[in-house]
N, C-alpha and C. Protein backbone atom coordinates (compact mmCIF):
# COMPACT_ATOMS: atom_id res chain seq x y z
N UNK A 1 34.69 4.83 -36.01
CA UNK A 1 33.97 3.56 -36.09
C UNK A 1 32.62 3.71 -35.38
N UNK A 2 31.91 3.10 -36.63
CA UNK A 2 30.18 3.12 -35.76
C UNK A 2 30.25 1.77 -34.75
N UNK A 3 29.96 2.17 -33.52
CA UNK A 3 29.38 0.78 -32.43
C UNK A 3 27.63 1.06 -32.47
N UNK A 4 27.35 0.01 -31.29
CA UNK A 4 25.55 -0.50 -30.97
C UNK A 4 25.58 0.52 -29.51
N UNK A 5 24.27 1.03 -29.68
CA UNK A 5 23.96 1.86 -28.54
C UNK A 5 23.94 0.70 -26.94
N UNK A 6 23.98 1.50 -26.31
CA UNK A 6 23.44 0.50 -24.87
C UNK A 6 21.73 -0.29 -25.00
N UNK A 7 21.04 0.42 -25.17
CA UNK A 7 19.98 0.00 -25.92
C UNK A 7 20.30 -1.14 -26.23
N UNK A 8 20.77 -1.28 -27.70
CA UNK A 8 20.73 -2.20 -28.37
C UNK A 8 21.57 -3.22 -28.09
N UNK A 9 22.89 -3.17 -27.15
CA UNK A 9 23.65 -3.96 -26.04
C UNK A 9 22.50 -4.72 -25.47
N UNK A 10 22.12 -4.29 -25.00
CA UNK A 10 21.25 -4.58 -23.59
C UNK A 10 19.77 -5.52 -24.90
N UNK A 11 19.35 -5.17 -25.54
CA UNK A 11 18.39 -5.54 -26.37
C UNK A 11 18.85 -6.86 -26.79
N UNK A 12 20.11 -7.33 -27.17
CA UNK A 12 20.78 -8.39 -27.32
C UNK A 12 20.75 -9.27 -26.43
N UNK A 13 20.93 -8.95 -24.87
CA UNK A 13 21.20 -10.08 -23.98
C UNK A 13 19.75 -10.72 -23.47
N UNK A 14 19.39 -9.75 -23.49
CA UNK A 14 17.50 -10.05 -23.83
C UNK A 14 17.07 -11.18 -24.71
N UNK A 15 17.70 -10.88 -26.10
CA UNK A 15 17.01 -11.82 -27.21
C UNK A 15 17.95 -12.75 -26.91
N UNK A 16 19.20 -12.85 -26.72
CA UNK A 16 20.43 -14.45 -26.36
C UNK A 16 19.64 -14.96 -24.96
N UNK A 17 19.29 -14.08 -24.53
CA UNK A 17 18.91 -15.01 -23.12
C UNK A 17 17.26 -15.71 -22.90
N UNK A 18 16.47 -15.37 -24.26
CA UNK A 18 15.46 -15.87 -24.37
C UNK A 18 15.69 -17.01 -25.10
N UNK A 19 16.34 -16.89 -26.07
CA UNK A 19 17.07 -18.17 -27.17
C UNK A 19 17.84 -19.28 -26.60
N UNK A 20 18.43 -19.00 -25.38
CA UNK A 20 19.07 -20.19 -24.61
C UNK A 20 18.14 -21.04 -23.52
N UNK A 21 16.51 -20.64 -23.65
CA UNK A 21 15.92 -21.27 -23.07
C UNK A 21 14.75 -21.83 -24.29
N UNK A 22 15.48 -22.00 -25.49
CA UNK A 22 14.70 -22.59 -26.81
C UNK A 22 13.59 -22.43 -26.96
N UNK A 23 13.05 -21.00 -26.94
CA UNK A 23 11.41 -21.13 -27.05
C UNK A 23 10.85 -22.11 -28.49
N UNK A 24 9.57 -22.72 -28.30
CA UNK A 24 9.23 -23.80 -29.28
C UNK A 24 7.90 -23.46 -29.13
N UNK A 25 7.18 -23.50 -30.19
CA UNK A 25 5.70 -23.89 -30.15
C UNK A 25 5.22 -24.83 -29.66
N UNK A 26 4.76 -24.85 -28.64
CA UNK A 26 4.81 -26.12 -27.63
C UNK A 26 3.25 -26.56 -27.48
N UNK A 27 2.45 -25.54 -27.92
CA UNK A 27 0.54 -25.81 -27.44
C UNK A 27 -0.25 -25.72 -29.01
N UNK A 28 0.75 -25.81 -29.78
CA UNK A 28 0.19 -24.85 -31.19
C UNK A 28 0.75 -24.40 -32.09
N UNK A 29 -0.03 -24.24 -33.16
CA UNK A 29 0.45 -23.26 -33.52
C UNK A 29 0.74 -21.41 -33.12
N UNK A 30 1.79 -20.78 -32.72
CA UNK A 30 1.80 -19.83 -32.73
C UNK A 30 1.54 -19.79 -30.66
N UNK A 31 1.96 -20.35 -30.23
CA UNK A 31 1.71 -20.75 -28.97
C UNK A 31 2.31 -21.54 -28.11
N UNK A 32 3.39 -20.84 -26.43
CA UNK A 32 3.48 -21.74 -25.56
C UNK A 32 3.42 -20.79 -24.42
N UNK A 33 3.88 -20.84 -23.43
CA UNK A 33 3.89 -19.95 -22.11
C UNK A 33 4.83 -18.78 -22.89
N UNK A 34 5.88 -18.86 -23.14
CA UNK A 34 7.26 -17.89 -23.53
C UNK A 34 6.25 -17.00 -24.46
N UNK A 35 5.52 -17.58 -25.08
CA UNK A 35 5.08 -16.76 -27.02
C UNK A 35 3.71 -16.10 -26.06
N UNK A 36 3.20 -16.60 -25.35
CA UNK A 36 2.18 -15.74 -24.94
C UNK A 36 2.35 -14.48 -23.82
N UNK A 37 4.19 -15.12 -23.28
CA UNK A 37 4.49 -13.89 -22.51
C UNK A 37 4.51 -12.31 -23.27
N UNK A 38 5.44 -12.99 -24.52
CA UNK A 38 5.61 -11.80 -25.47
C UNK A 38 4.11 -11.12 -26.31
N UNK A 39 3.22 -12.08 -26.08
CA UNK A 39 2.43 -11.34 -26.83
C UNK A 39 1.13 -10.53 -25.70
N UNK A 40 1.26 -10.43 -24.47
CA UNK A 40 0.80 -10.20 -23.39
C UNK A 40 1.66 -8.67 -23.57
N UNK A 41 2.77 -8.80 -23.30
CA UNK A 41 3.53 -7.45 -23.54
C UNK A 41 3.28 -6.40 -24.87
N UNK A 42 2.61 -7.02 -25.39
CA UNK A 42 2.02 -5.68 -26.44
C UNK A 42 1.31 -4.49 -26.15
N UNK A 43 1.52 -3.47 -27.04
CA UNK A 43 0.46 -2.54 -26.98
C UNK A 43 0.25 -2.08 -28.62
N UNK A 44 -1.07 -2.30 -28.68
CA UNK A 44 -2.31 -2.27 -27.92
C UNK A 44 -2.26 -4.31 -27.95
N UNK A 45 -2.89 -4.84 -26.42
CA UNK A 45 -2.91 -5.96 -26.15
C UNK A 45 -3.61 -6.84 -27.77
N UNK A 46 -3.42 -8.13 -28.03
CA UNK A 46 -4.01 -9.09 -28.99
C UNK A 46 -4.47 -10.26 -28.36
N UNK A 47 -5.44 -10.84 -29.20
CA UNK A 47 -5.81 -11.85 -28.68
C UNK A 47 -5.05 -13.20 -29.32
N UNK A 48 -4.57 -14.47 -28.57
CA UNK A 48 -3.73 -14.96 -29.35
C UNK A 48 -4.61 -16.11 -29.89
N UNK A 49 -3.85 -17.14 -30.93
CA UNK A 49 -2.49 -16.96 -31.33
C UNK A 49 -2.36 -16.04 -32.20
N UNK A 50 -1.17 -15.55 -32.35
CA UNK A 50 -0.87 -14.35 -33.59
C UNK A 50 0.31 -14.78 -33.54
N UNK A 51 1.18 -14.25 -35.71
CA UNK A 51 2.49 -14.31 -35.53
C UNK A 51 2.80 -13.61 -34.80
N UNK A 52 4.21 -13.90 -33.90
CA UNK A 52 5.19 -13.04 -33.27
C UNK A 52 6.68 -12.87 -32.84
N UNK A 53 7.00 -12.89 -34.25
CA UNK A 53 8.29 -12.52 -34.62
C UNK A 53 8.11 -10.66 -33.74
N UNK A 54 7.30 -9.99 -34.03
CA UNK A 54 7.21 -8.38 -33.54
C UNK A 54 7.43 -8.37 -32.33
N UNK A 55 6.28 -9.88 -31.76
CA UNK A 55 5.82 -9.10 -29.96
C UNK A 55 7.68 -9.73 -29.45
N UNK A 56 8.21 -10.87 -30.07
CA UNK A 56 9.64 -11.32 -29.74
C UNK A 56 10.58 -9.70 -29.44
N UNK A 57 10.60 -9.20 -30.39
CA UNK A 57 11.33 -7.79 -30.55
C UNK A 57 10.52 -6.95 -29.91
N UNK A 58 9.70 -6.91 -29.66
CA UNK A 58 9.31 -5.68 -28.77
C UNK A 58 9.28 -6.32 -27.63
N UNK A 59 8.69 -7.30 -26.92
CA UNK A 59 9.27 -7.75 -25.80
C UNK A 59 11.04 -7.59 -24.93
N UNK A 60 11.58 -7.96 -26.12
CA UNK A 60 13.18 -7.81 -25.88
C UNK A 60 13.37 -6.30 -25.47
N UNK A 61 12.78 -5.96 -26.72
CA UNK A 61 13.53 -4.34 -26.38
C UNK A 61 12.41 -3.30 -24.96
N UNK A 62 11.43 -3.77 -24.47
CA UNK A 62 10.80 -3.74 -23.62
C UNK A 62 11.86 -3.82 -22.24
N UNK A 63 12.15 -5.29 -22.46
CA UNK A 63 12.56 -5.39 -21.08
C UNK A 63 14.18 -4.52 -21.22
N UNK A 64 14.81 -4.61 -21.94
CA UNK A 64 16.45 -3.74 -22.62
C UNK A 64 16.03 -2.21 -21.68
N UNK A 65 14.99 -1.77 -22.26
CA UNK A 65 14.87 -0.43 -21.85
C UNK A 65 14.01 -0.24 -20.36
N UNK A 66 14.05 -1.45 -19.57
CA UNK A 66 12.94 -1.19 -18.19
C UNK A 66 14.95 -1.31 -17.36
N UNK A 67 15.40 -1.94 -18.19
CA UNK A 67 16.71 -2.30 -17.35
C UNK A 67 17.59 -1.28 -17.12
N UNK A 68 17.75 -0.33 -18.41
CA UNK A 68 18.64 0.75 -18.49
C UNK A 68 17.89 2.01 -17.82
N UNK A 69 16.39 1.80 -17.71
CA UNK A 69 15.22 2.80 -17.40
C UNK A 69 15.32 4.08 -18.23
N UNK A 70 15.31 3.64 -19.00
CA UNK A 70 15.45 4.42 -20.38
C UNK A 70 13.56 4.08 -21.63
N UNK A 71 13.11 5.16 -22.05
CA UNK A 71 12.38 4.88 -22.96
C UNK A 71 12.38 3.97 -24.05
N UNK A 72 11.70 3.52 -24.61
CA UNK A 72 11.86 2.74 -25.69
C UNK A 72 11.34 2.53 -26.79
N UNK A 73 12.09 3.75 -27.89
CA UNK A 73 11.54 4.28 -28.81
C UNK A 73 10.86 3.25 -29.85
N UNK A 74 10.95 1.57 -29.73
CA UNK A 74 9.71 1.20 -29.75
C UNK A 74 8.50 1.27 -30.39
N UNK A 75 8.04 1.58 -29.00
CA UNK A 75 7.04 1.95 -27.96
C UNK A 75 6.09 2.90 -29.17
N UNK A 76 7.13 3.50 -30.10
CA UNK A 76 6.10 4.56 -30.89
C UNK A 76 5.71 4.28 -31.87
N UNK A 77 5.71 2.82 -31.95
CA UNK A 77 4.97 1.89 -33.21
C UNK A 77 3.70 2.03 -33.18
N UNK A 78 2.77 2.35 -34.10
CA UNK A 78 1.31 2.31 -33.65
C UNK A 78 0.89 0.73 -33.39
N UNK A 79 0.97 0.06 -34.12
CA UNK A 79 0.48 -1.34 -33.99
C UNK A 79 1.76 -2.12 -33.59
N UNK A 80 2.25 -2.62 -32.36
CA UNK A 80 3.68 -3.27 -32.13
C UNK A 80 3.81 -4.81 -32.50
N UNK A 81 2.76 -5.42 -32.97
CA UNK A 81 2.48 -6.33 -33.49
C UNK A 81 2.77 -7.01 -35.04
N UNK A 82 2.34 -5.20 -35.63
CA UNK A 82 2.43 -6.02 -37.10
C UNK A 82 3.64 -5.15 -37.91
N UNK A 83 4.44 -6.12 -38.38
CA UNK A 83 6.07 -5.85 -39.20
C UNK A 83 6.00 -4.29 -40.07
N UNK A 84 4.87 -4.42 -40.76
CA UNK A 84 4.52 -3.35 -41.76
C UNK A 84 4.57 -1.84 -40.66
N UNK A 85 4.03 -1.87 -39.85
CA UNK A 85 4.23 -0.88 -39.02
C UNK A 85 5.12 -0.50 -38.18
N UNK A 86 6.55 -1.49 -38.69
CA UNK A 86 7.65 -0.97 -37.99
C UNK A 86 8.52 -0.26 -39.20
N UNK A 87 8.31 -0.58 -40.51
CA UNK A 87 8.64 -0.45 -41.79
C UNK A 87 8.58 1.28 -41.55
N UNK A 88 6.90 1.51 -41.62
CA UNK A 88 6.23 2.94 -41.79
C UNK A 88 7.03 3.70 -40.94
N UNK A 89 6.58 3.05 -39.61
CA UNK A 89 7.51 4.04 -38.34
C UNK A 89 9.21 4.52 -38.73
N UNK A 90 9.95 3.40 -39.07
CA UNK A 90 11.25 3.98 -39.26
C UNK A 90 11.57 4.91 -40.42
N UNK A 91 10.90 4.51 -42.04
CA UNK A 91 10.85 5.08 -42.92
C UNK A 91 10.41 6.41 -42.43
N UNK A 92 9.26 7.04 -41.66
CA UNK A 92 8.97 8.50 -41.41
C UNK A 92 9.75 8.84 -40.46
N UNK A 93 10.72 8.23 -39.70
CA UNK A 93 11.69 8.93 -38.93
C UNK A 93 13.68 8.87 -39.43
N UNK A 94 12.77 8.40 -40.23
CA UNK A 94 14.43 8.43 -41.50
C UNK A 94 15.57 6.61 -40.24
N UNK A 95 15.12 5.67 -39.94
CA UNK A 95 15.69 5.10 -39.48
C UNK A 95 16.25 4.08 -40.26
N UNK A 96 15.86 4.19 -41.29
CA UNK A 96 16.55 3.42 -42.50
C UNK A 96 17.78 3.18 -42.89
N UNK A 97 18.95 1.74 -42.57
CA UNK A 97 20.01 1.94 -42.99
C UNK A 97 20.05 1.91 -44.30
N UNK A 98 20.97 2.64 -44.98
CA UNK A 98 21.28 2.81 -46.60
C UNK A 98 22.98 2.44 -46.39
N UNK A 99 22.82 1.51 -47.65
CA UNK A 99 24.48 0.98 -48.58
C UNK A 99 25.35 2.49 -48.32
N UNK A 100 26.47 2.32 -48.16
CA UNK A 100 27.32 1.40 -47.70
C UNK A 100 27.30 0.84 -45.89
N UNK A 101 26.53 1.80 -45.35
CA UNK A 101 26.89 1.39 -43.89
C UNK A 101 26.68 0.19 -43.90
N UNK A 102 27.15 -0.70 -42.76
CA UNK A 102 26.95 -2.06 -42.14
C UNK A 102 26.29 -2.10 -41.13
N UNK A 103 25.34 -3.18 -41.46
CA UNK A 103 24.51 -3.58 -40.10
C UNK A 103 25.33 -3.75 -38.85
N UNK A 104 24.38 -2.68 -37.54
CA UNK A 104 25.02 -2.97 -36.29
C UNK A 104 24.32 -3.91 -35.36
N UNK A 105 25.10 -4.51 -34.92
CA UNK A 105 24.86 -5.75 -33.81
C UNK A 105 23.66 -4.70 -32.65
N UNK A 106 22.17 -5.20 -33.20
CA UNK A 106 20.72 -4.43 -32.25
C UNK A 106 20.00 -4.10 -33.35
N UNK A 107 20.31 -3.73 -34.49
CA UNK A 107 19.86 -3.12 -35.70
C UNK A 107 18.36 -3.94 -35.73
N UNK A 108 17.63 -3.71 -35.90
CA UNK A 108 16.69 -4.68 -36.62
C UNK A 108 16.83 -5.19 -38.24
N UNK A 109 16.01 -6.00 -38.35
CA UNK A 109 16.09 -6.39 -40.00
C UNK A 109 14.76 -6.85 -40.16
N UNK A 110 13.99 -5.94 -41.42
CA UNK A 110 12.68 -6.56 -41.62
C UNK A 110 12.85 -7.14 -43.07
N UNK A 111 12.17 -8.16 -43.11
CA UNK A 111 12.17 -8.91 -44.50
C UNK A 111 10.77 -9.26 -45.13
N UNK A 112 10.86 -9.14 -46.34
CA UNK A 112 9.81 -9.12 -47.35
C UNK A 112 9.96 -10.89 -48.32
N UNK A 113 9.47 -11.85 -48.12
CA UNK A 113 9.93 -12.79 -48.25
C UNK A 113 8.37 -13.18 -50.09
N UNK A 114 8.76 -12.61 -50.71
CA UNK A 114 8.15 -11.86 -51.90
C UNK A 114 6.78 -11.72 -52.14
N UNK A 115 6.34 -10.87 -51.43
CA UNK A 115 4.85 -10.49 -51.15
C UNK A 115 5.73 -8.88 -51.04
N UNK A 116 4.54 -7.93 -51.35
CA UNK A 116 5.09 -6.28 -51.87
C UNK A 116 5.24 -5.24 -50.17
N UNK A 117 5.03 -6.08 -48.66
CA UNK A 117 5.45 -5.37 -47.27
C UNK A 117 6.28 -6.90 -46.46
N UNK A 118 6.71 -5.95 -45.90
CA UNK A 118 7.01 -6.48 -44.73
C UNK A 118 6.67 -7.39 -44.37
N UNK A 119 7.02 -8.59 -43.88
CA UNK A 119 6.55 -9.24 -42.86
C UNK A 119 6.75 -10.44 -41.98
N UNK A 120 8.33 -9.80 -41.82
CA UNK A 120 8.98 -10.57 -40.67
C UNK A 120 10.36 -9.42 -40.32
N UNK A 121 10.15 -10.27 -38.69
CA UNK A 121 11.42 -9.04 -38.54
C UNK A 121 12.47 -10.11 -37.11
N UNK A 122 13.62 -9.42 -37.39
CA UNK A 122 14.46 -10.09 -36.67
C UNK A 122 15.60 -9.20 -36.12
N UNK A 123 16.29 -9.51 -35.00
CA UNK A 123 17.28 -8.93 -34.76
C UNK A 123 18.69 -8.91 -34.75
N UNK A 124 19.37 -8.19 -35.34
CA UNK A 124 20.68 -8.69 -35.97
C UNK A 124 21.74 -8.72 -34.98
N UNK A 125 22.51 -9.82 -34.82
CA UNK A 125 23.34 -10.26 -33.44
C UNK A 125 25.03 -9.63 -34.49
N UNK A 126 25.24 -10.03 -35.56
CA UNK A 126 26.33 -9.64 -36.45
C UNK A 126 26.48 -10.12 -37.72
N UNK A 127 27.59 -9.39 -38.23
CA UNK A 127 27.64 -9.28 -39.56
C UNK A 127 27.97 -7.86 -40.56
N UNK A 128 28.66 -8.14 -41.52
CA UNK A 128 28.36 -9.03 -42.46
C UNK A 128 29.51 -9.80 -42.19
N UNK A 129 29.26 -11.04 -42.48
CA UNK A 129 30.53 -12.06 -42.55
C UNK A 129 30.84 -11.39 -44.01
N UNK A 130 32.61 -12.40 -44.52
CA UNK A 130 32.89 -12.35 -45.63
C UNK A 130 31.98 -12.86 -46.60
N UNK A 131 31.38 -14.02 -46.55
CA UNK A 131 30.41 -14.21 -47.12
C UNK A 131 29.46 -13.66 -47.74
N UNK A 132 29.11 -12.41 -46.81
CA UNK A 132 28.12 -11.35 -46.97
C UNK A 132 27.00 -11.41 -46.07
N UNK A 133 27.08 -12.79 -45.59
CA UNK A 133 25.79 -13.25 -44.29
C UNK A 133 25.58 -12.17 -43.25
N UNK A 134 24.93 -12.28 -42.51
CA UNK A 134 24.79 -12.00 -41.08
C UNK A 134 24.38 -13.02 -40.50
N UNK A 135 24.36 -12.46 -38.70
CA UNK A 135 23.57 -13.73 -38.45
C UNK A 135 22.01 -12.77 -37.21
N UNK A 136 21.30 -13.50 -37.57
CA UNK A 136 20.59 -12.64 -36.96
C UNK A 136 19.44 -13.94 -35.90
N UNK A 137 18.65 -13.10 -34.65
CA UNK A 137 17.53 -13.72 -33.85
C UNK A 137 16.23 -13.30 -34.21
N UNK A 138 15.80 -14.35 -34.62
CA UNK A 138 14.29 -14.40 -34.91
C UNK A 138 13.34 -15.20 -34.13
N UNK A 139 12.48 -14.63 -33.82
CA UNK A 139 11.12 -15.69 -33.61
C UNK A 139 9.89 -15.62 -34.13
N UNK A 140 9.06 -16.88 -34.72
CA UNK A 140 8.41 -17.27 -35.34
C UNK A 140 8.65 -17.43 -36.33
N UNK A 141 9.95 -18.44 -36.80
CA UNK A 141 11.05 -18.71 -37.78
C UNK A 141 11.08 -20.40 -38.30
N UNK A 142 11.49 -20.55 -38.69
CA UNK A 142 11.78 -22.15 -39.01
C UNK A 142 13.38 -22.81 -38.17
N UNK A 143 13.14 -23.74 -37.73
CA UNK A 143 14.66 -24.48 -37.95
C UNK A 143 15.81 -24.05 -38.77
N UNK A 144 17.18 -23.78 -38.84
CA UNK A 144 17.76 -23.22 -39.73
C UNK A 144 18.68 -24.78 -40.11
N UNK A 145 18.62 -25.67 -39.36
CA UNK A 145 18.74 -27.50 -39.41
C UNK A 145 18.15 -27.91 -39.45
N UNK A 146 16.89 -27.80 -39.76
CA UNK A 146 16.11 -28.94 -40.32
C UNK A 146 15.47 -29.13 -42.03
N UNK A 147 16.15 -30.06 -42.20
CA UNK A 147 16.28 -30.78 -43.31
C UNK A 147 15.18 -30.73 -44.16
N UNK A 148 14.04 -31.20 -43.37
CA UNK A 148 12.82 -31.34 -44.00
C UNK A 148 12.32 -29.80 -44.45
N UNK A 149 12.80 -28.71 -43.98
CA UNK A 149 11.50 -27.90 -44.30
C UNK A 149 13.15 -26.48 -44.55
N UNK A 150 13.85 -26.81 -45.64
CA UNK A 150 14.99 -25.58 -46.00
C UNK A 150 14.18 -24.11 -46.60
N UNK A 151 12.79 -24.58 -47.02
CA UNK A 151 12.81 -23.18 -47.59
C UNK A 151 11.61 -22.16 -46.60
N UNK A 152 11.18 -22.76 -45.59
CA UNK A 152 10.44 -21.98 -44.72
C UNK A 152 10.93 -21.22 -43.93
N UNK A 153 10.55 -19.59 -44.46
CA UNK A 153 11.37 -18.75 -43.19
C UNK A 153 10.58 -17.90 -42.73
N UNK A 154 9.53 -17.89 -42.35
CA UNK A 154 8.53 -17.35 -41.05
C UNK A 154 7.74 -18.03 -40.85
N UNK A 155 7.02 -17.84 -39.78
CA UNK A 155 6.07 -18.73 -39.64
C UNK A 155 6.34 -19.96 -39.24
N UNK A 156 7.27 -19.95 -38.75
CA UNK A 156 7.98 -21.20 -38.26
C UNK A 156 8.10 -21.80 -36.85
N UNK A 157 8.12 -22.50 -36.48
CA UNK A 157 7.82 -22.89 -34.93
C UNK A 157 8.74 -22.77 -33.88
N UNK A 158 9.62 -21.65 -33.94
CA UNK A 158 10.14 -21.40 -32.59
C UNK A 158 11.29 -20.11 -32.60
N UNK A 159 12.32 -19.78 -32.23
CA UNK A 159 13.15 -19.09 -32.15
C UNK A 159 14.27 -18.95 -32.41
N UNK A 160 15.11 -18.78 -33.69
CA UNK A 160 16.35 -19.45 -33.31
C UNK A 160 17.31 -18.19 -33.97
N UNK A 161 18.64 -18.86 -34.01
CA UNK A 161 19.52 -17.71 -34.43
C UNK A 161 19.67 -18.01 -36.07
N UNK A 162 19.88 -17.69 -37.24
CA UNK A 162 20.04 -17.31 -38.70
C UNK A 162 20.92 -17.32 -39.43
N UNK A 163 21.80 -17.71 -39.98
CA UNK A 163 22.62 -16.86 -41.32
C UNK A 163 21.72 -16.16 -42.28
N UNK A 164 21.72 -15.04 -42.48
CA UNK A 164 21.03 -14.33 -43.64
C UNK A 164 21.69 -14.36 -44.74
N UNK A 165 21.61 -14.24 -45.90
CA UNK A 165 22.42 -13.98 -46.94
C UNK A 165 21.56 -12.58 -47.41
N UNK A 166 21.81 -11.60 -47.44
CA UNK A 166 21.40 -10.01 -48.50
C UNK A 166 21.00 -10.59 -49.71
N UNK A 167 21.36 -11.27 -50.52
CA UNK A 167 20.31 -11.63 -51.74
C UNK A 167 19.64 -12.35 -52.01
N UNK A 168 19.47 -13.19 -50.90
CA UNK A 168 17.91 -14.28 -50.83
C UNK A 168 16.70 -13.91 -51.05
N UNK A 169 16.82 -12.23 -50.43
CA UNK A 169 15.30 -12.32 -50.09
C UNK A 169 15.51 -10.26 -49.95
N UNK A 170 14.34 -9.05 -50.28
CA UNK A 170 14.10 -8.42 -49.84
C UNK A 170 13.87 -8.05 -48.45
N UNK A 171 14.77 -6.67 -47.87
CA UNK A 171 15.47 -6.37 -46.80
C UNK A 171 15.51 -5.29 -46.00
N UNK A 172 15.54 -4.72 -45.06
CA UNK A 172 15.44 -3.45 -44.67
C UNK A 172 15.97 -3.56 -43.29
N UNK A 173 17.56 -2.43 -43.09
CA UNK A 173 17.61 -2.54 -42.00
C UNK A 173 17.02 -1.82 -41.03
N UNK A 174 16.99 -1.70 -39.73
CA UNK A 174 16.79 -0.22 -39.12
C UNK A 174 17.51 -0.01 -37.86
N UNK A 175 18.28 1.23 -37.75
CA UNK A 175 18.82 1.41 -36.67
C UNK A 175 17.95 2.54 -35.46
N UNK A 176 17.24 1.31 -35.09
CA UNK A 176 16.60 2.10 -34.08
C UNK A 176 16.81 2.89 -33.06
N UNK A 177 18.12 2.60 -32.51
CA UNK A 177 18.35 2.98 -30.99
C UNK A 177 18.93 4.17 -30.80
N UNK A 178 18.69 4.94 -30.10
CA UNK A 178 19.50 6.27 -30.12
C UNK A 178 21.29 6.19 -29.52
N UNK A 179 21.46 7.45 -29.58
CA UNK A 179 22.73 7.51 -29.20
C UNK A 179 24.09 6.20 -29.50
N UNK A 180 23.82 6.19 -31.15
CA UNK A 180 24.77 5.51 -32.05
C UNK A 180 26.21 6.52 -32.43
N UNK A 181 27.76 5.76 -31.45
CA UNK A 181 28.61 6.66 -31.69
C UNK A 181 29.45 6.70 -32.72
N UNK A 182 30.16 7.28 -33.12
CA UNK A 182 30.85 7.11 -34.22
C UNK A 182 32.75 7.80 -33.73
């Protein structure tokens, strides 16, 4: 049986423990203290506002790997900001999950929401349900309860947790983290 590296353990309690303090767009669009922490933690630095569904996940996995004091392969994104360049990075290091495996709880998930790259990414907490769902943490997402606005899924004003469904929408997992056991 495949499990989630420590990494990606640890990358989890990171993203649950940012999510239980409801980050919200609170100044803006694309903007409150929390969204500018994460986007302060970039490299190379941005000026805000910017989406940041990325700096969310690289923030997380930032602090995951200052905790374990472990590297954080990351880190070797050229641009840690923009989705498309986490796409490139894993594709040239073969980090691509392929059918049949199942998404592991740390995995990332980038989604193509029908435009021809990337450009949102989230982190997968579990799954697949029977359903086929997962459920995954995103930020810069929509409400996944609110009524008014069902078909917006990035770009959305705050952080929250997901059901995915695999055939909504173009998908890509990636198992970033090293030392995945089997």
């Amino acid at each position: 049986m495949v499990t989630p590296s420590a990494l990606a353990i640890e990358t989890l309690r990171a993203a649950s423990a940012e999510h239980r303090k409801h980050v919200r767009e609170s100044l803006g669009e694309n903007w409150s203290p929390d969204i500018a922490r994460y986007i302060r933690n970039l490299d190379p630095p941005l000026d805000f506002p910017i989406a940041w569904c990325a700096a969310f996940v690289q923030y997380c996995s930032d602090v995951a790997a200052h905790a374990l004091q472990c590297p954080n392969p990351l880190d070797q994104i050229l641009r840690e900001a923009y989705v498309s360049d986490y796409y490139i990075w894993a594709r040239d290091y073969r980090l691509l999950v392929r059918p049949p495996q199942p998404p592991l709880p740390g995995d990332l998930v980038l989604f193509s929401f029908g435009g021809k790259r990337y450009d949102h990414v989230g982190i997968i907490l579990g799954g697949p349900r029977a359903d086929g769902r997962f459920v995954t943490i995103e930020g810069n997402t929509s409400d996944p309860g609110d009524p008014n606005n069902p078909k917006r899924e990035r770009e959305g004003g705050g952080l929250y947790r997901k059901f995915r469904r695999p055939d909504r929408f173009q998908f890509q997992v990636v198992r970033w983290t090293p030392e995945v056991y089997s």
